[in-house]
C-alpha atoms as a PDB file:
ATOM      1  CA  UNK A   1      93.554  67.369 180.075  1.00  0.00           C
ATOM      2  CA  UNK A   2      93.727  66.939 176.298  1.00  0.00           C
ATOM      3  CA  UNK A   3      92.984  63.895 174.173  1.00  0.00           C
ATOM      4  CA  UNK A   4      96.832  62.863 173.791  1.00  0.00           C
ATOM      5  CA  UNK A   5      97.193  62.913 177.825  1.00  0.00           C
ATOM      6  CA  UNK A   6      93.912  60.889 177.973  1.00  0.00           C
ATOM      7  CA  UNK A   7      95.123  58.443 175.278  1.00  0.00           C
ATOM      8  CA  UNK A   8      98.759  57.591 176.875  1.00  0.00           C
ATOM      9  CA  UNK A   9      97.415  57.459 180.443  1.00  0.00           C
ATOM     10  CA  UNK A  10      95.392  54.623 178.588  1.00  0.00           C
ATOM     11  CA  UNK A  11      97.643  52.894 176.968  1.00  0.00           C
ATOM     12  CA  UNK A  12     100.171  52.998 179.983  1.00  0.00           C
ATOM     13  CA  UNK A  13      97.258  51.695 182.353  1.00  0.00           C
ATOM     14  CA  UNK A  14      96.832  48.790 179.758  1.00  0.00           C
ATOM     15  CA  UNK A  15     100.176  47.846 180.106  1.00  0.00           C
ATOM     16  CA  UNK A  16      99.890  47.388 183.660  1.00  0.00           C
ATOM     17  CA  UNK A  17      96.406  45.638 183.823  1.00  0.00           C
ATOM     18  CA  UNK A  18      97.590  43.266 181.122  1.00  0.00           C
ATOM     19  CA  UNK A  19     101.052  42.286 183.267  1.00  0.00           C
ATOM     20  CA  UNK A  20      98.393  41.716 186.412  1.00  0.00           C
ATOM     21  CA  UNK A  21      96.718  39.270 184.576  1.00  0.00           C
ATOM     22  CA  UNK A  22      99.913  37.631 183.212  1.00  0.00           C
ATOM     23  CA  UNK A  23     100.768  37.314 186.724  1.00  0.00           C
ATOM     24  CA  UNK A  24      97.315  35.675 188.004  1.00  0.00           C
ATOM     25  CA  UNK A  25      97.249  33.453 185.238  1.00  0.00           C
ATOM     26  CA  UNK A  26     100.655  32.132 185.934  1.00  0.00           C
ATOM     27  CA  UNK A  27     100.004  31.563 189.718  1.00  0.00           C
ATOM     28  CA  UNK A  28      96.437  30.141 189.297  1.00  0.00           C
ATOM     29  CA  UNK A  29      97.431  27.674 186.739  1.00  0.00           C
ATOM     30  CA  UNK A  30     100.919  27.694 185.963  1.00  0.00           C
ATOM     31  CA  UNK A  31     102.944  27.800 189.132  1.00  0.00           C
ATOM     32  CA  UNK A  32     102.647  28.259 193.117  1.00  0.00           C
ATOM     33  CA  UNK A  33     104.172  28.377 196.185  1.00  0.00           C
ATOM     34  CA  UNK A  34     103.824  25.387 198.705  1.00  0.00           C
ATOM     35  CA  UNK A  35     105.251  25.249 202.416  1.00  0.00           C
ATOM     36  CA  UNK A  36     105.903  21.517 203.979  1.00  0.00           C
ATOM     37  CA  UNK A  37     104.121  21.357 207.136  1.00  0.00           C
ATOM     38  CA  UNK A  38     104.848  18.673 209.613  1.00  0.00           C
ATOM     39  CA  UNK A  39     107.666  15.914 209.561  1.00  0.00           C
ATOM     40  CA  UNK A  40     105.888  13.271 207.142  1.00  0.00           C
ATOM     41  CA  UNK A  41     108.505  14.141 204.055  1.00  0.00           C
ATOM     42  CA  UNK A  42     111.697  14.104 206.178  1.00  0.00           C
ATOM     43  CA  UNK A  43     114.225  13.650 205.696  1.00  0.00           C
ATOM     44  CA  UNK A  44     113.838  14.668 202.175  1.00  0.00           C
ATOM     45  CA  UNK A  45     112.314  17.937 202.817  1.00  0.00           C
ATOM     46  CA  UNK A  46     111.604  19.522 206.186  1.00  0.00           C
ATOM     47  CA  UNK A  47     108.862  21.307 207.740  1.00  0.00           C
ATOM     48  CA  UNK A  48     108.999  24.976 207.074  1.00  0.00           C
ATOM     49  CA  UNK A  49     110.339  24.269 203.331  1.00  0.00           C
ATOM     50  CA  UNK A  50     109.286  26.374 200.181  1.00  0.00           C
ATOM     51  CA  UNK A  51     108.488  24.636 197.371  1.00  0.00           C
ATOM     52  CA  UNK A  52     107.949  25.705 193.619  1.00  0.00           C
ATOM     53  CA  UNK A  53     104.964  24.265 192.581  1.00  0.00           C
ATOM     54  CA  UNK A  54     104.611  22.843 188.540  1.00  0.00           C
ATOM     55  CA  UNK A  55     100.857  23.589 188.195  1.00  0.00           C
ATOM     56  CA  UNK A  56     100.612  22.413 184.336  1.00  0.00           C
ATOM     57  CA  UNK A  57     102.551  19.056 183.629  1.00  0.00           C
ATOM     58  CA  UNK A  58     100.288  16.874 184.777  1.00  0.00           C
ATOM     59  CA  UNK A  59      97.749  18.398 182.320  1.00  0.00           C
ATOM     60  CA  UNK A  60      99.767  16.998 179.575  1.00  0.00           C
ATOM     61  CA  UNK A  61     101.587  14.360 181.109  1.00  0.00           C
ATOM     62  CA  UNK A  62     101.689  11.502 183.102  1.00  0.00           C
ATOM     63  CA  UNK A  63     102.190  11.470 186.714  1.00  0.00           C
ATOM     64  CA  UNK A  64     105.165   9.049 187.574  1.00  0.00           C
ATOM     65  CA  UNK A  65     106.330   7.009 190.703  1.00  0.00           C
ATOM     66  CA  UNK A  66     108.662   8.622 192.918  1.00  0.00           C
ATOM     67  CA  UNK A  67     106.816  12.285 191.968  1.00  0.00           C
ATOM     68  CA  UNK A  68     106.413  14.513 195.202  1.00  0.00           C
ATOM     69  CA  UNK A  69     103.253  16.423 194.791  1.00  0.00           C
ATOM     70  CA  UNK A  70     100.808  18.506 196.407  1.00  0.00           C
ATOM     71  CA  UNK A  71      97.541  17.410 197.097  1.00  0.00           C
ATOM     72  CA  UNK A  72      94.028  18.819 198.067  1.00  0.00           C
ATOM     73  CA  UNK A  73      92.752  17.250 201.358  1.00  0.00           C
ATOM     74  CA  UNK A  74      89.872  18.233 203.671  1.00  0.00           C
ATOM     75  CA  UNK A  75      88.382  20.923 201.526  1.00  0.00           C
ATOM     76  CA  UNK A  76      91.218  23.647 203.088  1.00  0.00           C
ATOM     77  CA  UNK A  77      94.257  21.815 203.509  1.00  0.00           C
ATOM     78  CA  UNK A  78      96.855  20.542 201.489  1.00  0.00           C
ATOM     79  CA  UNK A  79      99.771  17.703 201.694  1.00  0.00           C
ATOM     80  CA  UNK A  80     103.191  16.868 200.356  1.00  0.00           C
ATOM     81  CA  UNK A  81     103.462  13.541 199.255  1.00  0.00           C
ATOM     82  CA  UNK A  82     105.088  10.919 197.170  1.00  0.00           C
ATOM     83  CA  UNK A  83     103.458   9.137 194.622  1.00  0.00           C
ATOM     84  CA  UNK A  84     103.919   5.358 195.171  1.00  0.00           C
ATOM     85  CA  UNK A  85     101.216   3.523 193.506  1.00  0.00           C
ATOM     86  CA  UNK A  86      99.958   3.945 190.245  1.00  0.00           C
ATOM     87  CA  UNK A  87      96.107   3.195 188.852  1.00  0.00           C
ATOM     88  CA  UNK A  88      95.857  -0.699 188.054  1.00  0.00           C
ATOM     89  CA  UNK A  89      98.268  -1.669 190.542  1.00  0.00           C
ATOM     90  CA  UNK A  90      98.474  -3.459 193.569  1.00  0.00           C
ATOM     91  CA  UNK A  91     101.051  -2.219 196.177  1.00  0.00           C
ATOM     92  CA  UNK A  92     101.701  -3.921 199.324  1.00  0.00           C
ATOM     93  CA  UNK A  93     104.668  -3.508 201.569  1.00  0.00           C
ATOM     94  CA  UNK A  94     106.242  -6.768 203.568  1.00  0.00           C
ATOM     95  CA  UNK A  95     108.695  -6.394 206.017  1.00  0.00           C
ATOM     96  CA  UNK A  96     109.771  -2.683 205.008  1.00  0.00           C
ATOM     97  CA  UNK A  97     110.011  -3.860 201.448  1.00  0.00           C
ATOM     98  CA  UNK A  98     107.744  -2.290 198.926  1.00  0.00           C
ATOM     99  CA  UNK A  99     105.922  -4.901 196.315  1.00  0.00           C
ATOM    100  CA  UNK A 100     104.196  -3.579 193.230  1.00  0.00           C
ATOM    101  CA  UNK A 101     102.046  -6.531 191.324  1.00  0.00           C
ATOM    102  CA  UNK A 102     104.430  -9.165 193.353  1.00  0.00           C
ATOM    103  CA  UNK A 103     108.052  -7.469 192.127  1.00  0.00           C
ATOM    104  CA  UNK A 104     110.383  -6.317 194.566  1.00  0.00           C
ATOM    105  CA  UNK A 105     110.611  -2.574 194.204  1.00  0.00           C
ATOM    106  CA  UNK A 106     113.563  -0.036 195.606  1.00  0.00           C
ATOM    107  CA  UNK A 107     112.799   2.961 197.099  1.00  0.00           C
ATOM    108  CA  UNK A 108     116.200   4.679 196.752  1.00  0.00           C
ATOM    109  CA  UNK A 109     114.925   8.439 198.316  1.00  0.00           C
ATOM    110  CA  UNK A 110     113.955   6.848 201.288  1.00  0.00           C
ATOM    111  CA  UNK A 111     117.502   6.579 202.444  1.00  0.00           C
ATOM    112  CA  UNK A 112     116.327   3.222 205.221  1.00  0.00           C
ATOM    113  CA  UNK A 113     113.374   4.497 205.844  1.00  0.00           C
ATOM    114  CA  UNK A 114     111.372   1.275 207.127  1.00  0.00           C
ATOM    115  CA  UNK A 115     107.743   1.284 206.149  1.00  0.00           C
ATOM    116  CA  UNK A 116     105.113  -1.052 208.119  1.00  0.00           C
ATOM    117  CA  UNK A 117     103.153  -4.068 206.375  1.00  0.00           C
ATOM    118  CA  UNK A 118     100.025  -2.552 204.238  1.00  0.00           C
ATOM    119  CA  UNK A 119      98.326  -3.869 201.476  1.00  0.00           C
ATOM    120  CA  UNK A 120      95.641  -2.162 199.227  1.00  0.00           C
ATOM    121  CA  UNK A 121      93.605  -4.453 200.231  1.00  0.00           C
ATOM    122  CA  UNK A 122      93.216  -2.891 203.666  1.00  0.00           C
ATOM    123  CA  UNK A 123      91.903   0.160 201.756  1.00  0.00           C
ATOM    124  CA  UNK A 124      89.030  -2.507 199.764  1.00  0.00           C
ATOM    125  CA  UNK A 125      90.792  -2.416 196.572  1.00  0.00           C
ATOM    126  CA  UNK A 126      92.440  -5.171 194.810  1.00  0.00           C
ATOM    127  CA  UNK A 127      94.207  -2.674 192.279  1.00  0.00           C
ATOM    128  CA  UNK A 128      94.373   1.219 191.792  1.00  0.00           C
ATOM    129  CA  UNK A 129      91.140   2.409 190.043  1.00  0.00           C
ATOM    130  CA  UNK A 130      91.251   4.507 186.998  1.00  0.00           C
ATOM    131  CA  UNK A 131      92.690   7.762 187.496  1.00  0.00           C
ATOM    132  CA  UNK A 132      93.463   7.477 191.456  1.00  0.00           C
ATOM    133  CA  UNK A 133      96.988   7.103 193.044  1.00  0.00           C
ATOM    134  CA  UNK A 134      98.514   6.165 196.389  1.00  0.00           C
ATOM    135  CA  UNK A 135     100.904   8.030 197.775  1.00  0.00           C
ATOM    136  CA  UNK A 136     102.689   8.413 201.018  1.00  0.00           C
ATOM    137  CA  UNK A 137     104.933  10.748 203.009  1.00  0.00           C
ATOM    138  CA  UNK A 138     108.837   9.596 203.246  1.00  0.00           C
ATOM    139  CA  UNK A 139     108.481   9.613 207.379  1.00  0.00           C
ATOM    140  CA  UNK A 140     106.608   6.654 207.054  1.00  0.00           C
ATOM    141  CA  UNK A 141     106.531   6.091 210.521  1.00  0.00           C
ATOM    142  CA  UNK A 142     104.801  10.078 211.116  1.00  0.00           C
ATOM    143  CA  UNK A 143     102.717  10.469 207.575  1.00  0.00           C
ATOM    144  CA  UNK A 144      99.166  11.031 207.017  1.00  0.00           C
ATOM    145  CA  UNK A 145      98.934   9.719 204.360  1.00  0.00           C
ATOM    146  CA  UNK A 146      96.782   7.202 201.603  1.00  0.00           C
ATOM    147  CA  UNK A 147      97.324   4.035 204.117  1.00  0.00           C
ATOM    148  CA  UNK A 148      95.172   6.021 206.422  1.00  0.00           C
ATOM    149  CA  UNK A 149      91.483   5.573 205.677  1.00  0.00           C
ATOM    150  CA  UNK A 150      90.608   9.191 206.118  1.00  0.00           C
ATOM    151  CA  UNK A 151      92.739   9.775 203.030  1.00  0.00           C
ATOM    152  CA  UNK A 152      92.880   6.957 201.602  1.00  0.00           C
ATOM    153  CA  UNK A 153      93.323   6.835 197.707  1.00  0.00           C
ATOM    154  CA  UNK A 154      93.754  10.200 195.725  1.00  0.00           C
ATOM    155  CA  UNK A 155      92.258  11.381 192.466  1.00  0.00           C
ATOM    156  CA  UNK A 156      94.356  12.723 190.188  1.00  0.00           C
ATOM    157  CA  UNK A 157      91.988  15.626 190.193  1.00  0.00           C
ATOM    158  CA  UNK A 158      93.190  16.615 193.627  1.00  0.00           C
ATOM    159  CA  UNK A 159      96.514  16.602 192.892  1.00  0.00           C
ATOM    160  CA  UNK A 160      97.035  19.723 192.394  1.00  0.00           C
ATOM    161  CA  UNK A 161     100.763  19.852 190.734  1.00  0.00           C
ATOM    162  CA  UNK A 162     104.248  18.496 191.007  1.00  0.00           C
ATOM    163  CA  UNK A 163     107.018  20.031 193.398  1.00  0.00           C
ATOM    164  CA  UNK A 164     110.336  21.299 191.146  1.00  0.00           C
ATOM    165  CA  UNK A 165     111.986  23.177 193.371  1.00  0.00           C
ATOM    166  CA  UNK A 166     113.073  23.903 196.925  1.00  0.00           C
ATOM    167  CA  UNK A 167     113.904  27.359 197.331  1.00  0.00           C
ATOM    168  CA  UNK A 168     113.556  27.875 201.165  1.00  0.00           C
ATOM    169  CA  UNK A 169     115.852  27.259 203.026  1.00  0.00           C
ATOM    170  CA  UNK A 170     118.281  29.261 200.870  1.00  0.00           C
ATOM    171  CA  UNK A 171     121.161  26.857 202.036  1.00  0.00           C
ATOM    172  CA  UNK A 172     119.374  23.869 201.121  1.00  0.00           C
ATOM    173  CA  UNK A 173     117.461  24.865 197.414  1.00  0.00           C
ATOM    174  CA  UNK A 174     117.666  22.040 195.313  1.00  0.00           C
ATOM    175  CA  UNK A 175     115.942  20.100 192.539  1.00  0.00           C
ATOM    176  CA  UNK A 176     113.120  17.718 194.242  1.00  0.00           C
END
């Protein structure tokens, strides 16, 4: 080998090390893939369904009410949920209705949907902390979700990004 063979078998190995890191950066903080497992987001999205994950948003933005995101949960799991409650709020729902500080609010993507009496206060809080949300599955009646104690409310450091795009089933790939 002479130094011209050594040099371009450098510079095409750079080329490929720096696209592998491209790559890992992008799906460690930029986007992922996310599967719904379980029935507690129908009918909006099934179990089985492939998600594109948004990773970075929420770095820089807000997250907003009606958001479906992915969330951390019992150190190895993860869940699909929508964000319903907002910090320095108080949610309750009365008979199916949702109430957010006292006014009436519609949940259009439920499509009747009915959703049992709960009030924060069942959780011990009279409003949304700093920095924590509630969220719940669209199968209210078959949803783990922040009404259940074991989950309760989430930081928004567990949230781990917001879900853009179904791509899985092919047939069914749309905009969430």
């Amino acid at each position: 080998m002479d130094w011209l063979e050594i040099k371009e078998f450098f510079k095409d190995a750079f080329k490929y090390i720096l696209i592998i890191v491209v790559v890992l950066f992008l799906a460690v903080y930029v986007v992922g893939l996310q599967q719904v497992v379980g029935p507690s987001m129908s009918p909006n999205l099934k179990n089985g369904d492939i998600l594109i994950l948004d990773k970075i948003t929420y770095r820089f933005k807000n997250i907003n009410r009606g958001d479906v995101v992915s969330l951390y949960y019992a150190d190895s799991k993860y869940l699909i949920k929508r964000v319903v409650g907002l910090p320095h709020e108080y949610v309750e729902f009365q008979n199916g209705e949702l109430y957010i500080d006292g006014t009436k609010y519609e949940e259009e993507y439920l499509n009747g949907v009915q959703t049992a009496n709960f009030s924060l206060n069942e959780l011990g809080y009279n409003e949304i902390p700093d920095d924590m949300y509630l969220v719940l599955g669209d199968n209210r009646g078959d949803s783990l979700d922040s009404r259940d104690a074991s989950v309760g409310l989430i930081k928004k450091s567990d949230i781990l990004g917001k879900v853009r795009l179904r791509i899985w089933p092919l047939n069914q790939m749309k905009i969430v």
